[in-house]
C-alpha atoms as a PDB file:
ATOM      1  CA  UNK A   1       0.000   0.000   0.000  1.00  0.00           C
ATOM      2  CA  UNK A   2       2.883   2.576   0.961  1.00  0.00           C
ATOM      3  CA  UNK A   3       4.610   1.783  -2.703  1.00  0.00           C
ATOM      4  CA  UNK A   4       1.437   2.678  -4.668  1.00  0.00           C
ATOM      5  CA  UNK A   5       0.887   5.533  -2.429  1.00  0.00           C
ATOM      6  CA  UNK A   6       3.802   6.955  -3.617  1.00  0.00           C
ATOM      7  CA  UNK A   7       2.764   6.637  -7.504  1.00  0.00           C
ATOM      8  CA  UNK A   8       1.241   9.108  -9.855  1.00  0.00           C
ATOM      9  CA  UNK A   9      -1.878  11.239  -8.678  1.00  0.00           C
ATOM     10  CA  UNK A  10      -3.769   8.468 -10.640  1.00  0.00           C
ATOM     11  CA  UNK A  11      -2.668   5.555  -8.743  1.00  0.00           C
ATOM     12  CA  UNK A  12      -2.989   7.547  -5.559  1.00  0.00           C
ATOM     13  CA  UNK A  13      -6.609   8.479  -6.500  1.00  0.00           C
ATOM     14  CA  UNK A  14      -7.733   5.287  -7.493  1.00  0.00           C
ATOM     15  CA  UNK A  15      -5.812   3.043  -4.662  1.00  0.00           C
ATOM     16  CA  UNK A  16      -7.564   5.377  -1.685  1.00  0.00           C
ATOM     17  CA  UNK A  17     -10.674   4.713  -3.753  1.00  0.00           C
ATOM     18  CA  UNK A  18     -10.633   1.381  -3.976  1.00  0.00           C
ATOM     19  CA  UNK A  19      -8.483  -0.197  -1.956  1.00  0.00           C
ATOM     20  CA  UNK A  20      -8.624   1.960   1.539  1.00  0.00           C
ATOM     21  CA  UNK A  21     -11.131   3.506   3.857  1.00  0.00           C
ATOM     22  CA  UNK A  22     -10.075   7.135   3.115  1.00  0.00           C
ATOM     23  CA  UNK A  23     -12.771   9.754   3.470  1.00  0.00           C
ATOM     24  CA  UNK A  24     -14.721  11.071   0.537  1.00  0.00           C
ATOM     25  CA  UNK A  25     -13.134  14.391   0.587  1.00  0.00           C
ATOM     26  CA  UNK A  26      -9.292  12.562   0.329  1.00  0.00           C
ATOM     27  CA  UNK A  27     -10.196  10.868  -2.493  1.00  0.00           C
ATOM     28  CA  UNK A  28     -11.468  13.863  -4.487  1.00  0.00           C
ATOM     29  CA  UNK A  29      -8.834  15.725  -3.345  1.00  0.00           C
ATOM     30  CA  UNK A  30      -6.467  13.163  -4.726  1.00  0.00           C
ATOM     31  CA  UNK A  31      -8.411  12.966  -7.770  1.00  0.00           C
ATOM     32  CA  UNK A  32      -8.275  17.129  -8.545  1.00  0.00           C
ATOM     33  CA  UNK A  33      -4.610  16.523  -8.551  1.00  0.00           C
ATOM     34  CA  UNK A  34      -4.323  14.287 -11.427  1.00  0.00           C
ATOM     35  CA  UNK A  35      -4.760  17.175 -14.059  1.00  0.00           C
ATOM     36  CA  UNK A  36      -2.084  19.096 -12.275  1.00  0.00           C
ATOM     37  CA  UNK A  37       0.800  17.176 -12.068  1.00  0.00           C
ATOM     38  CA  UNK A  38       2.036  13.164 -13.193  1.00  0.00           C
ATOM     39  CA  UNK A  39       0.764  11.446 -16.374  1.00  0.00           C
ATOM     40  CA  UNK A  40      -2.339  13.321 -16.570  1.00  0.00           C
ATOM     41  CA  UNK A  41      -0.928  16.855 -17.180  1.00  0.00           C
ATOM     42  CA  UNK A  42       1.538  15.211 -19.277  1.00  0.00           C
ATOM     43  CA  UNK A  43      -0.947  13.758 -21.582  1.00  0.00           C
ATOM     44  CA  UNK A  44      -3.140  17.610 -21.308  1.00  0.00           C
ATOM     45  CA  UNK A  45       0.487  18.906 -22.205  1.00  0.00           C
ATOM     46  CA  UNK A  46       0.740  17.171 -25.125  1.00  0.00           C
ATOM     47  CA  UNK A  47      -2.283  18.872 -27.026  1.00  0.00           C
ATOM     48  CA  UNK A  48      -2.244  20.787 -30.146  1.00  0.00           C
ATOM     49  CA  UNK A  49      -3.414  23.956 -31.123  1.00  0.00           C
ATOM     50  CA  UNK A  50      -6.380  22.562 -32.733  1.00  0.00           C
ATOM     51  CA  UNK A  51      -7.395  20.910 -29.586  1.00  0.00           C
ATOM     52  CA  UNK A  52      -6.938  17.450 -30.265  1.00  0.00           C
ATOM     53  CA  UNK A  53      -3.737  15.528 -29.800  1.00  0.00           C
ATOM     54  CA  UNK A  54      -1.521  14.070 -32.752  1.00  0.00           C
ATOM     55  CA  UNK A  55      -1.959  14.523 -36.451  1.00  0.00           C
ATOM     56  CA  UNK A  56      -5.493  13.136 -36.701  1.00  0.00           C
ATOM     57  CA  UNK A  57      -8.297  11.812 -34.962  1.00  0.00           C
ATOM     58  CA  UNK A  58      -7.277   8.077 -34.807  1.00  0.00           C
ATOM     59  CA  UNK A  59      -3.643   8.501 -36.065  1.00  0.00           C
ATOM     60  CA  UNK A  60      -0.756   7.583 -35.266  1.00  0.00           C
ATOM     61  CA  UNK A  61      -2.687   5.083 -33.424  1.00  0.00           C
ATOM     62  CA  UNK A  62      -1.399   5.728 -29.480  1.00  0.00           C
ATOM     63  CA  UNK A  63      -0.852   9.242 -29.423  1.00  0.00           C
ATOM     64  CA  UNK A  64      -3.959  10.188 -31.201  1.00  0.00           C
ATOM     65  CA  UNK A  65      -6.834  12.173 -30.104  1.00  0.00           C
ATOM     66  CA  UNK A  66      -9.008   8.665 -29.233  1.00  0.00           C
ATOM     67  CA  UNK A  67      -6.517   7.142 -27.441  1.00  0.00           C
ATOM     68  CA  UNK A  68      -5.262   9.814 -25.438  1.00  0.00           C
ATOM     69  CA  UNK A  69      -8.673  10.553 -24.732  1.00  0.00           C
ATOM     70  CA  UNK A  70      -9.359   6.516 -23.393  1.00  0.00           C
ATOM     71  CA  UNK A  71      -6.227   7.185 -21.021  1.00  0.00           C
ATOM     72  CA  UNK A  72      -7.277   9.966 -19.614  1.00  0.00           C
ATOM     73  CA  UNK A  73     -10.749   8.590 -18.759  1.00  0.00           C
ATOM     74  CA  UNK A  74      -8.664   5.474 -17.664  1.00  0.00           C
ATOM     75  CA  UNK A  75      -6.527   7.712 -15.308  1.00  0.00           C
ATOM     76  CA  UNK A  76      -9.750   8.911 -13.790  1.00  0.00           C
ATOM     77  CA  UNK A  77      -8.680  12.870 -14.512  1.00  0.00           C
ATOM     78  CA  UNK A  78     -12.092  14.704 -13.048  1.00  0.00           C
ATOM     79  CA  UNK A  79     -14.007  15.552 -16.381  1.00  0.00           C
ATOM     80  CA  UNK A  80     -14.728  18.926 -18.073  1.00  0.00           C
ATOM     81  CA  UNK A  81     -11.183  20.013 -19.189  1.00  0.00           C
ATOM     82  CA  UNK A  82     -11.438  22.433 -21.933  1.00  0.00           C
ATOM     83  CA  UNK A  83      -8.990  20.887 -24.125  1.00  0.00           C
ATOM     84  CA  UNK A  84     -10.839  16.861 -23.492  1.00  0.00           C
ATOM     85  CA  UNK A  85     -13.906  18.886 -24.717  1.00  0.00           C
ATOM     86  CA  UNK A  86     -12.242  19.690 -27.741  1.00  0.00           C
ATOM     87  CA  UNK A  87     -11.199  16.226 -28.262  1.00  0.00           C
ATOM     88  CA  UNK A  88     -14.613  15.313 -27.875  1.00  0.00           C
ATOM     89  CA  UNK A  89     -15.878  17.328 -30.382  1.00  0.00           C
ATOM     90  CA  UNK A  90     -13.486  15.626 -32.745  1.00  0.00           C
ATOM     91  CA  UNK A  91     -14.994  12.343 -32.160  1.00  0.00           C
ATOM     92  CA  UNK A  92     -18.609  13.345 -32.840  1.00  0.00           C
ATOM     93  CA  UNK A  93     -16.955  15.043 -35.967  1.00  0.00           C
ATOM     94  CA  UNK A  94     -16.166  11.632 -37.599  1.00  0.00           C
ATOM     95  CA  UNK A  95     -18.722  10.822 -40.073  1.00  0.00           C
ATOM     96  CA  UNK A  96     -21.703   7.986 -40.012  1.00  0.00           C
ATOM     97  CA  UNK A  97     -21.087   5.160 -41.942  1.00  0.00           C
ATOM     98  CA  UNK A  98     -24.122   2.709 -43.822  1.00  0.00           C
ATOM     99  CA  UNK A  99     -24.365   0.865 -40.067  1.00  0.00           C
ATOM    100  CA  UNK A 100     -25.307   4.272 -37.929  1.00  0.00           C
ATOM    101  CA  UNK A 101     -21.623   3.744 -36.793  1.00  0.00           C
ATOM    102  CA  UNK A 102     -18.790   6.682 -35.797  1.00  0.00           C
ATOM    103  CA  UNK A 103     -16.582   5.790 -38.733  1.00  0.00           C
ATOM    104  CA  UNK A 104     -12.810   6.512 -38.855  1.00  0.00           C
ATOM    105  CA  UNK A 105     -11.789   4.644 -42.140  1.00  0.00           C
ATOM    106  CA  UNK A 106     -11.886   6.418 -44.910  1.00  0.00           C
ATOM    107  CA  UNK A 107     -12.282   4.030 -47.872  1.00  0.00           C
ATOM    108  CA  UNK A 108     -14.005   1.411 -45.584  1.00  0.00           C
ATOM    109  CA  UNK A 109     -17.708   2.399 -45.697  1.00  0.00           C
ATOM    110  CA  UNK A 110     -18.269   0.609 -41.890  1.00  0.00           C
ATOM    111  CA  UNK A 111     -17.812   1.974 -38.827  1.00  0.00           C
ATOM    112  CA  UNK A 112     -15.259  -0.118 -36.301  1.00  0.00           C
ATOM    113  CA  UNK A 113     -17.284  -2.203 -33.190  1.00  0.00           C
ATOM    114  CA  UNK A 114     -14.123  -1.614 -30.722  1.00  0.00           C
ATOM    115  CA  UNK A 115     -13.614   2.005 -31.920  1.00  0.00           C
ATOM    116  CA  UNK A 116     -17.284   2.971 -31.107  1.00  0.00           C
ATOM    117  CA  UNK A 117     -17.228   1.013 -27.913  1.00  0.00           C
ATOM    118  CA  UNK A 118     -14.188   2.906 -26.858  1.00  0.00           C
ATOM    119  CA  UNK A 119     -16.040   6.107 -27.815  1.00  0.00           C
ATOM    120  CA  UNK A 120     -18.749   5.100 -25.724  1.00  0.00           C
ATOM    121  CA  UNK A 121     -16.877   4.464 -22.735  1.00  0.00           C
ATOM    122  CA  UNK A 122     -14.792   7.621 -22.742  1.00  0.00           C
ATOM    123  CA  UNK A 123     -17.689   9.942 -23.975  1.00  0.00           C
ATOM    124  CA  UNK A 124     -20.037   8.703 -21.119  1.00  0.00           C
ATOM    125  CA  UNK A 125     -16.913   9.063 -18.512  1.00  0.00           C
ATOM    126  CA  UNK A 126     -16.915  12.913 -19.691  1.00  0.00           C
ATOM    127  CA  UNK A 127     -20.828  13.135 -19.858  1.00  0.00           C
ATOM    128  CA  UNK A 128     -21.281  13.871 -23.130  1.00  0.00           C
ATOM    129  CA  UNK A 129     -25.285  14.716 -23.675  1.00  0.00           C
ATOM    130  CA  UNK A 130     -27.046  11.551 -23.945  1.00  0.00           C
ATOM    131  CA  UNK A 131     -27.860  12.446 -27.668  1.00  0.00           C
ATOM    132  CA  UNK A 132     -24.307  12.245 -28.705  1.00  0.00           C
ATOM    133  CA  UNK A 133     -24.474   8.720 -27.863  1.00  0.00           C
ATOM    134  CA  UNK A 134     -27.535   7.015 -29.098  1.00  0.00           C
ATOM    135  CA  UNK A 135     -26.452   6.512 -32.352  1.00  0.00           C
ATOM    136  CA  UNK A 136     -23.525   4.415 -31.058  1.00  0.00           C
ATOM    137  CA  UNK A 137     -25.335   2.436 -28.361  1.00  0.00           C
ATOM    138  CA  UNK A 138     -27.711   1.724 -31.457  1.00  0.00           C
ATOM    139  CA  UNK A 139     -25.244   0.572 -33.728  1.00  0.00           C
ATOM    140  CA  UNK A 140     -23.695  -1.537 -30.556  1.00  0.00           C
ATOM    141  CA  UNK A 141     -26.631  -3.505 -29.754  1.00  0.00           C
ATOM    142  CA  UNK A 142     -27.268  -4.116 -33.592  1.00  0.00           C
ATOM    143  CA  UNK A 143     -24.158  -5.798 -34.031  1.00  0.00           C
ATOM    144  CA  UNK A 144     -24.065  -7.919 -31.559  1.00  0.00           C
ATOM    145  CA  UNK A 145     -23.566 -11.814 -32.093  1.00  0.00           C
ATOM    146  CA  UNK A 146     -25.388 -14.866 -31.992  1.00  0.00           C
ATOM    147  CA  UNK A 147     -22.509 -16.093 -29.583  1.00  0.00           C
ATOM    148  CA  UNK A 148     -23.910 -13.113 -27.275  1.00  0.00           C
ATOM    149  CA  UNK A 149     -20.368 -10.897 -28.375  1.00  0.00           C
ATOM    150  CA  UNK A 150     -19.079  -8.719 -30.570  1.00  0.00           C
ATOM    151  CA  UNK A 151     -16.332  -8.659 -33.367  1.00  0.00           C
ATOM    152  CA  UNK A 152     -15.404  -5.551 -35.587  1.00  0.00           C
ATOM    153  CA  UNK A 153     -14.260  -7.731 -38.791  1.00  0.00           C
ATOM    154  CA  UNK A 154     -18.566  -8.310 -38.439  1.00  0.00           C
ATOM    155  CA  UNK A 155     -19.193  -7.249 -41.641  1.00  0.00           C
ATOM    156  CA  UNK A 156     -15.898  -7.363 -43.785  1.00  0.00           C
ATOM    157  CA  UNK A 157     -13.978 -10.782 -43.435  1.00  0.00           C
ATOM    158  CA  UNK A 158     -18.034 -12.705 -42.960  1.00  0.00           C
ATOM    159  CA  UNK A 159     -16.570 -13.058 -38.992  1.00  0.00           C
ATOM    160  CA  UNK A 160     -18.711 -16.013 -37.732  1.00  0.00           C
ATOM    161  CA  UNK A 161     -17.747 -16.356 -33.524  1.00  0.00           C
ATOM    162  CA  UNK A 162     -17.179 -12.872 -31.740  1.00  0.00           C
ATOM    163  CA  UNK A 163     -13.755 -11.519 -30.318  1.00  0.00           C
ATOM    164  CA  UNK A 164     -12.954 -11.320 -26.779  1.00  0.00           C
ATOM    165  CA  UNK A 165     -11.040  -8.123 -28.459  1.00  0.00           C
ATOM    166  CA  UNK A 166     -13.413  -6.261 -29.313  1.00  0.00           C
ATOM    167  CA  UNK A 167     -15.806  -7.569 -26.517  1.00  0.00           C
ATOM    168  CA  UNK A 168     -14.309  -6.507 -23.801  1.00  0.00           C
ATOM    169  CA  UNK A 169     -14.450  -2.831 -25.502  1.00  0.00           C
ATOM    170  CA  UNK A 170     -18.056  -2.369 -25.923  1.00  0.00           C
ATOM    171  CA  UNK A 171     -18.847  -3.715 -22.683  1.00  0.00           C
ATOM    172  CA  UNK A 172     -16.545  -1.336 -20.820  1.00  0.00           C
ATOM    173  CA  UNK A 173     -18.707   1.369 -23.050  1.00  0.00           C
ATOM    174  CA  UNK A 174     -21.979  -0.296 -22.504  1.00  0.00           C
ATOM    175  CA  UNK A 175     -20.762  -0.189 -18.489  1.00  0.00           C
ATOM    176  CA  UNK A 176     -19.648   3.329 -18.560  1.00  0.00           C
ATOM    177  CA  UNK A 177     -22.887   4.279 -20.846  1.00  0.00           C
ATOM    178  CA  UNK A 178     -25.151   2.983 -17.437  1.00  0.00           C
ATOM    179  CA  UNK A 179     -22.701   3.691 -15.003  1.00  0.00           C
ATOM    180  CA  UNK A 180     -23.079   7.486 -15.709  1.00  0.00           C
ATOM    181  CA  UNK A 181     -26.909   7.154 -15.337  1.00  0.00           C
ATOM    182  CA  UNK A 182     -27.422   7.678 -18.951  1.00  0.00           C
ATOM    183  CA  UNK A 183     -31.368   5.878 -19.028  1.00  0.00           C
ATOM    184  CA  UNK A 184     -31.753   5.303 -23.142  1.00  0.00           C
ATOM    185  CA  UNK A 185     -32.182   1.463 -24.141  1.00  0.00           C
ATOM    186  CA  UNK A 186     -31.183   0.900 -20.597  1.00  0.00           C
ATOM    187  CA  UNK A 187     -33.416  -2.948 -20.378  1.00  0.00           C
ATOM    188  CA  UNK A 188     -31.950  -4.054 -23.153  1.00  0.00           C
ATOM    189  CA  UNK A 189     -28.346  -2.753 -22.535  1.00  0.00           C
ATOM    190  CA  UNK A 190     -28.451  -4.802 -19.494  1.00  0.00           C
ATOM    191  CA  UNK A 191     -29.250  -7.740 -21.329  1.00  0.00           C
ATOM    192  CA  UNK A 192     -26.846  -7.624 -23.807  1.00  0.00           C
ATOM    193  CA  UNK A 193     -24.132  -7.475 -20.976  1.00  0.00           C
ATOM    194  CA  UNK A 194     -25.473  -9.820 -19.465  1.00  0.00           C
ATOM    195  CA  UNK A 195     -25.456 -12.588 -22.645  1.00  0.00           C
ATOM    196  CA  UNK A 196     -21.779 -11.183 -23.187  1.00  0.00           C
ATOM    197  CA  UNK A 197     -20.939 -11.824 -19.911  1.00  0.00           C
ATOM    198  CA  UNK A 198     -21.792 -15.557 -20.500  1.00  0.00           C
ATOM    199  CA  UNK A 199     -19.766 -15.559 -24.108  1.00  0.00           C
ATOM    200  CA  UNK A 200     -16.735 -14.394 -21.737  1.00  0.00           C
ATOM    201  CA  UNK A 201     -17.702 -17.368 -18.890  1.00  0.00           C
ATOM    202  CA  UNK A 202     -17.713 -20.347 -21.539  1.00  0.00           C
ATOM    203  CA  UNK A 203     -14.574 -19.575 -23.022  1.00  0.00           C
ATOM    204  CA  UNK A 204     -13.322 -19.158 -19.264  1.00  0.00           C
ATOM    205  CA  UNK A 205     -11.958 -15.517 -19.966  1.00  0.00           C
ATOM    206  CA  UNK A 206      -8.847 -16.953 -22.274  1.00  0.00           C
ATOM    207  CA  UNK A 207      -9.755 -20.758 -23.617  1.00  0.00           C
ATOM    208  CA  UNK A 208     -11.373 -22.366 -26.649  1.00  0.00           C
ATOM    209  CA  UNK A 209     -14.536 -23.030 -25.764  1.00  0.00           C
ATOM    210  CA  UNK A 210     -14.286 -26.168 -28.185  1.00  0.00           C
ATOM    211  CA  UNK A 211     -10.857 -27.334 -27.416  1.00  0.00           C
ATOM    212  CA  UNK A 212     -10.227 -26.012 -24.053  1.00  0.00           C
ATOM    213  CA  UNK A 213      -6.639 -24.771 -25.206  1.00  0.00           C
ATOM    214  CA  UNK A 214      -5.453 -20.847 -24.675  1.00  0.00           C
ATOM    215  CA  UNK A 215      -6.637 -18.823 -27.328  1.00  0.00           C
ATOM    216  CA  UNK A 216      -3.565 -16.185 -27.977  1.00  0.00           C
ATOM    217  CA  UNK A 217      -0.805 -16.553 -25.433  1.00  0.00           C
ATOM    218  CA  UNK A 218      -0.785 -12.718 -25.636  1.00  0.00           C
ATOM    219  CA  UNK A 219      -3.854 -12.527 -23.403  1.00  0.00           C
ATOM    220  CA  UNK A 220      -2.289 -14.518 -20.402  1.00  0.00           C
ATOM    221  CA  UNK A 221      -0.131 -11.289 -20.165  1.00  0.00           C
ATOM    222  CA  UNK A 222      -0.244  -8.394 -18.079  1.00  0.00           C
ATOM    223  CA  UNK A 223       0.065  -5.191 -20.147  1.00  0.00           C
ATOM    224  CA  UNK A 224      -0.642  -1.417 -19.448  1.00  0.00           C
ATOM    225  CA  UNK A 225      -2.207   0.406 -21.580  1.00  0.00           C
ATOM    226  CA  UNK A 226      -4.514  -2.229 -22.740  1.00  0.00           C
ATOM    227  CA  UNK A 227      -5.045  -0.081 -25.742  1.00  0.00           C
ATOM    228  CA  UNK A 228      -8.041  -2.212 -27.738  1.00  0.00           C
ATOM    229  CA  UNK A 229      -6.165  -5.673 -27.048  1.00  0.00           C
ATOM    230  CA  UNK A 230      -8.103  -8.079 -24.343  1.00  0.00           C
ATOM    231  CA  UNK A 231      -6.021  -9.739 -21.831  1.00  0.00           C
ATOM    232  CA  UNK A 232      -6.889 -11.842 -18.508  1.00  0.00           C
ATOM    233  CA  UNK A 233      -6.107  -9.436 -15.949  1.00  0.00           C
ATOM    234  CA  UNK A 234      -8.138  -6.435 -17.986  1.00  0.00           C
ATOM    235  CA  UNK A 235     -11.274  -9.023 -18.467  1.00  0.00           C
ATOM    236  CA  UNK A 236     -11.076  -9.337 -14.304  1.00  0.00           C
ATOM    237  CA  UNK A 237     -10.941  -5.802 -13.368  1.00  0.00           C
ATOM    238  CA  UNK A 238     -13.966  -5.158 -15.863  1.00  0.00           C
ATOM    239  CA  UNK A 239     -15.666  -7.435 -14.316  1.00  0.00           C
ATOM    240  CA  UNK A 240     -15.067  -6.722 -11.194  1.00  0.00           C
ATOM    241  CA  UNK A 241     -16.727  -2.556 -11.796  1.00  0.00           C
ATOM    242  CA  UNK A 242     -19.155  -4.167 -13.427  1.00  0.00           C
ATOM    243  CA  UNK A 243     -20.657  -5.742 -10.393  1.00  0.00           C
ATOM    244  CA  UNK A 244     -20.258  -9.039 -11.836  1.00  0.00           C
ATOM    245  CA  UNK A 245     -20.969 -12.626  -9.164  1.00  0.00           C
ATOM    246  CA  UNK A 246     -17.924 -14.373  -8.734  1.00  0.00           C
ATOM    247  CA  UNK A 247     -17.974 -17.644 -11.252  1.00  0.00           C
ATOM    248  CA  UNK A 248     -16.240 -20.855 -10.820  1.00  0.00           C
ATOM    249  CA  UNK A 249     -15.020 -20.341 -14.256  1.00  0.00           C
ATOM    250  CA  UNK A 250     -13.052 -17.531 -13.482  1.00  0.00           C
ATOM    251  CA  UNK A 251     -10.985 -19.774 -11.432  1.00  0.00           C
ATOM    252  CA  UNK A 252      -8.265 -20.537 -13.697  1.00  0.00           C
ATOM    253  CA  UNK A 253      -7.879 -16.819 -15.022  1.00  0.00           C
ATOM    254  CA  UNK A 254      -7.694 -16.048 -10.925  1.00  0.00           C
ATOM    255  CA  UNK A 255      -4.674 -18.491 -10.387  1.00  0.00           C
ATOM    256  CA  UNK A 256      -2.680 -17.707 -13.560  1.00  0.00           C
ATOM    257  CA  UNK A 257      -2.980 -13.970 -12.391  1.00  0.00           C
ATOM    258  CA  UNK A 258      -1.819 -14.665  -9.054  1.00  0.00           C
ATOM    259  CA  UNK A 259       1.383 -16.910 -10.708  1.00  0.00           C
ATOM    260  CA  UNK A 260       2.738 -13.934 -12.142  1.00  0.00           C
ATOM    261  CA  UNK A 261       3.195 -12.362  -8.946  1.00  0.00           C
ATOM    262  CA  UNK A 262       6.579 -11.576  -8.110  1.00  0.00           C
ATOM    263  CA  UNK A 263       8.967 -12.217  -5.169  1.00  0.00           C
ATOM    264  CA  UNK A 264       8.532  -8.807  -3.790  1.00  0.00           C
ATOM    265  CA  UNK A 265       4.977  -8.683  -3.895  1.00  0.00           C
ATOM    266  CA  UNK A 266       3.934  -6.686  -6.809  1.00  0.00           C
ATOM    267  CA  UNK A 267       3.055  -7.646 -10.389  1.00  0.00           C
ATOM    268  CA  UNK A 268       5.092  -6.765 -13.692  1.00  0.00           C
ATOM    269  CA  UNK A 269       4.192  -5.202 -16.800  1.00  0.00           C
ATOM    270  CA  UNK A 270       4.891  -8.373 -19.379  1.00  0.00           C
ATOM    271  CA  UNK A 271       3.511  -6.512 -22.626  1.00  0.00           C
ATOM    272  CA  UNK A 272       4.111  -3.082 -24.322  1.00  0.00           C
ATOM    273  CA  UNK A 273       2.165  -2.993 -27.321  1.00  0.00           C
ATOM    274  CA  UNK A 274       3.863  -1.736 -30.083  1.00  0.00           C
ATOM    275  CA  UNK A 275       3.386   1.916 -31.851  1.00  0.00           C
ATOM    276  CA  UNK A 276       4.547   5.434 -31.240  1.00  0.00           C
ATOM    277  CA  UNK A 277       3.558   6.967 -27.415  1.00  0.00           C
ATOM    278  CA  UNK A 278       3.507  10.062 -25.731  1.00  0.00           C
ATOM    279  CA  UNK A 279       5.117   8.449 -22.537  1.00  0.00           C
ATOM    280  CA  UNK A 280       5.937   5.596 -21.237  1.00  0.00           C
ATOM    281  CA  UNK A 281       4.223   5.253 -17.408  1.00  0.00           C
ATOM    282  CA  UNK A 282       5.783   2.392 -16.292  1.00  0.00           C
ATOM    283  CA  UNK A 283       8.980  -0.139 -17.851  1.00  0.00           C
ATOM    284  CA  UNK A 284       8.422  -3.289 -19.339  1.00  0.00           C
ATOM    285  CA  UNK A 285       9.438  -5.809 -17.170  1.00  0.00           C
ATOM    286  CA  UNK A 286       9.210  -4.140 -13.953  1.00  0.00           C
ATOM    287  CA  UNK A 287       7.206  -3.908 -11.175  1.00  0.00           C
ATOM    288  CA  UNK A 288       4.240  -2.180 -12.128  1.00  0.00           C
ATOM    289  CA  UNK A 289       2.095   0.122  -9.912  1.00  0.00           C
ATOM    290  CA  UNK A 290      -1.042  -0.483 -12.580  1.00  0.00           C
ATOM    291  CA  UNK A 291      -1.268  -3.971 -12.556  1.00  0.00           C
ATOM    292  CA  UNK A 292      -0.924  -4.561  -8.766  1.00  0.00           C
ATOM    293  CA  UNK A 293      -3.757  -1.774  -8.188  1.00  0.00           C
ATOM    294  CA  UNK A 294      -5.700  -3.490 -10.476  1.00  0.00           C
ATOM    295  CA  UNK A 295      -4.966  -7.237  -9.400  1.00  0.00           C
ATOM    296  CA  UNK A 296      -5.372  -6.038  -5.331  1.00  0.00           C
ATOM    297  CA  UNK A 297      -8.354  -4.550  -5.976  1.00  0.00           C
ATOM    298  CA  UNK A 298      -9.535  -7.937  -8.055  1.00  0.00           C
ATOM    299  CA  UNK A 299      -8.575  -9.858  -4.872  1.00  0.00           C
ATOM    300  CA  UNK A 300     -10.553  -7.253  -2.696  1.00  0.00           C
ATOM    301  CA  UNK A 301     -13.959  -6.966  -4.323  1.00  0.00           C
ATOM    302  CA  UNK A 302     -13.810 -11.062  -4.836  1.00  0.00           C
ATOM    303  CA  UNK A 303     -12.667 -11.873  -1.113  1.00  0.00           C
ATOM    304  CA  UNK A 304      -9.882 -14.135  -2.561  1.00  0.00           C
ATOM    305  CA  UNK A 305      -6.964 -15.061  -0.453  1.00  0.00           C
ATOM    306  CA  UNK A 306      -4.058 -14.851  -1.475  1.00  0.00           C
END
């Protein structure tokens, strides 16, 4: 607890909030601080005179205006910055392709599943009027799967079984979306989770639901910023703000997150995924102040021992 309380605003903000019994008025204290100094006024720093960050909305991929957007949301910054406005206003900017999509391709005529789920989530954290986002919860909930998920090649490469990808993105949108007491479609969105949730359950958060073998090894590591990739300890901390029972098949997921713990206590970053970044928060290989907030709080909110 004394390490991560001497991390970046963020982790400070987010480890009294979830992890201690500090008062109300500590937290948001801690929380004002985040645009101020640390990560999160290096990532304000970073914007352009235009209001948006990097050379276009979605590109270069990690240092664009979406991304840097979903981190700051991620960080928890307290919303209404002028300049995350801005940023906003780029998104709702992007035209509406044939599916009722936000669509950032520009010879591709459909919009991208994880890209609008990602919208969703960070546009809800920075209430955004509710109108904004109709459009996008519609096209969401229209393209989910039979299998009760989603997958953005839906309507390109004739995708049959949904991605855990792009999944776990629209749910964490979906989550935000109700989280934020936004009310539209709000029945149905529940369902939908709730049939996703199950799509996540029989494939035991990593595994072939046929064969029973890991899907992509690349999920069974810890990485920070997920970016749009899924991994294991990502799918669990979702899950976990999303209120979501304790299941016996999250067992497995459970003990290969606790196996990566190392001798000092903490857990490493394993994974940097690769592309051009503002910053770098934390070292590849290291301890890492994200992923043990995020497992200790796992082990909290689940009563595990460990």
């Amino acid at each position: 607890m004394k390490w991560l309380l001497e991390g970046d605003p963020a982790i400070r903000y987010q480890t009294l909030r979830d992890l201690t019994d500090a008062s109300k008025e500590e937290i948001e204290n801690e929380c004002k601080k985040i645009e101020r100094k640390g990560w999160g006024l290096s990532y304000l720093e970073k914007a352009n005179s235009s209001g948006g960050w990097a050379l276009q909305y979605y590109q270069p991929k990690w240092i664009s205006t979406h991304y840097t957007l979903l981190e700051l949301k991620n960080l928890g910054i307290v919303p209404g910055y002028p300049i995350i406005s801005k940023g906003l206003d780029q998104a709702f900017a992007l035209p509406v392709g044939l599916d009722g999509g936000l669509n950032i391709g520009v010879t591709i005529q459909y919009s991208d599943v994880c890209v609008n789920g990602m919208i969703l989530n960070f546009a809800s954290y920075f209430q955004c009027n509710e109108k904004n986002l109709i459009s996008i919860v519609d096209f969401l909930l229209k393209t989910q799967m039979y299998d009760g998920g989603w997958n953005c090649r839906y309507c390109r490469e004739g995708a049959k079984h949904s991605s855990l990808h792009t999944t776990i993105c629209v749910l964490e949108g979906l989550h935000e979306f109700l989280k934020n007491s936004y009310t539209y479609e709000k029945k149905r969105i529940i369902k939908v989770m709730s049939d996703a949730h199950e799509f996540m359950m029989l494939h035991r958060l990593y595994k072939s639901d046929h064969t029973g073998e890991i899907i992509n090894k690349k999920m069974t590591m810890l990485s920070y910023p997920s970016r749009w990739r899924y991994d294991v300890l990502r799918a669990m901390d979702y899950l976990r703000d999303a209120g979501v029972k304790y299941d016996a098949r999250m067992d497995d997921t459970v003990k290969l997150i606790l196996s990566k713990r190392r001798s000092d206590g903490t857990w490493p970053v394993q994974a940097k995924h690769a592309g051009k970044v503002h910053f770098d928060m934390e070292k590849t290989g290291g301890p890492s102040r994200w992923n043990t907030l995020r497992v200790l709080r796992i082990l909290k909110y689940y009563d595990i021992n460990a």
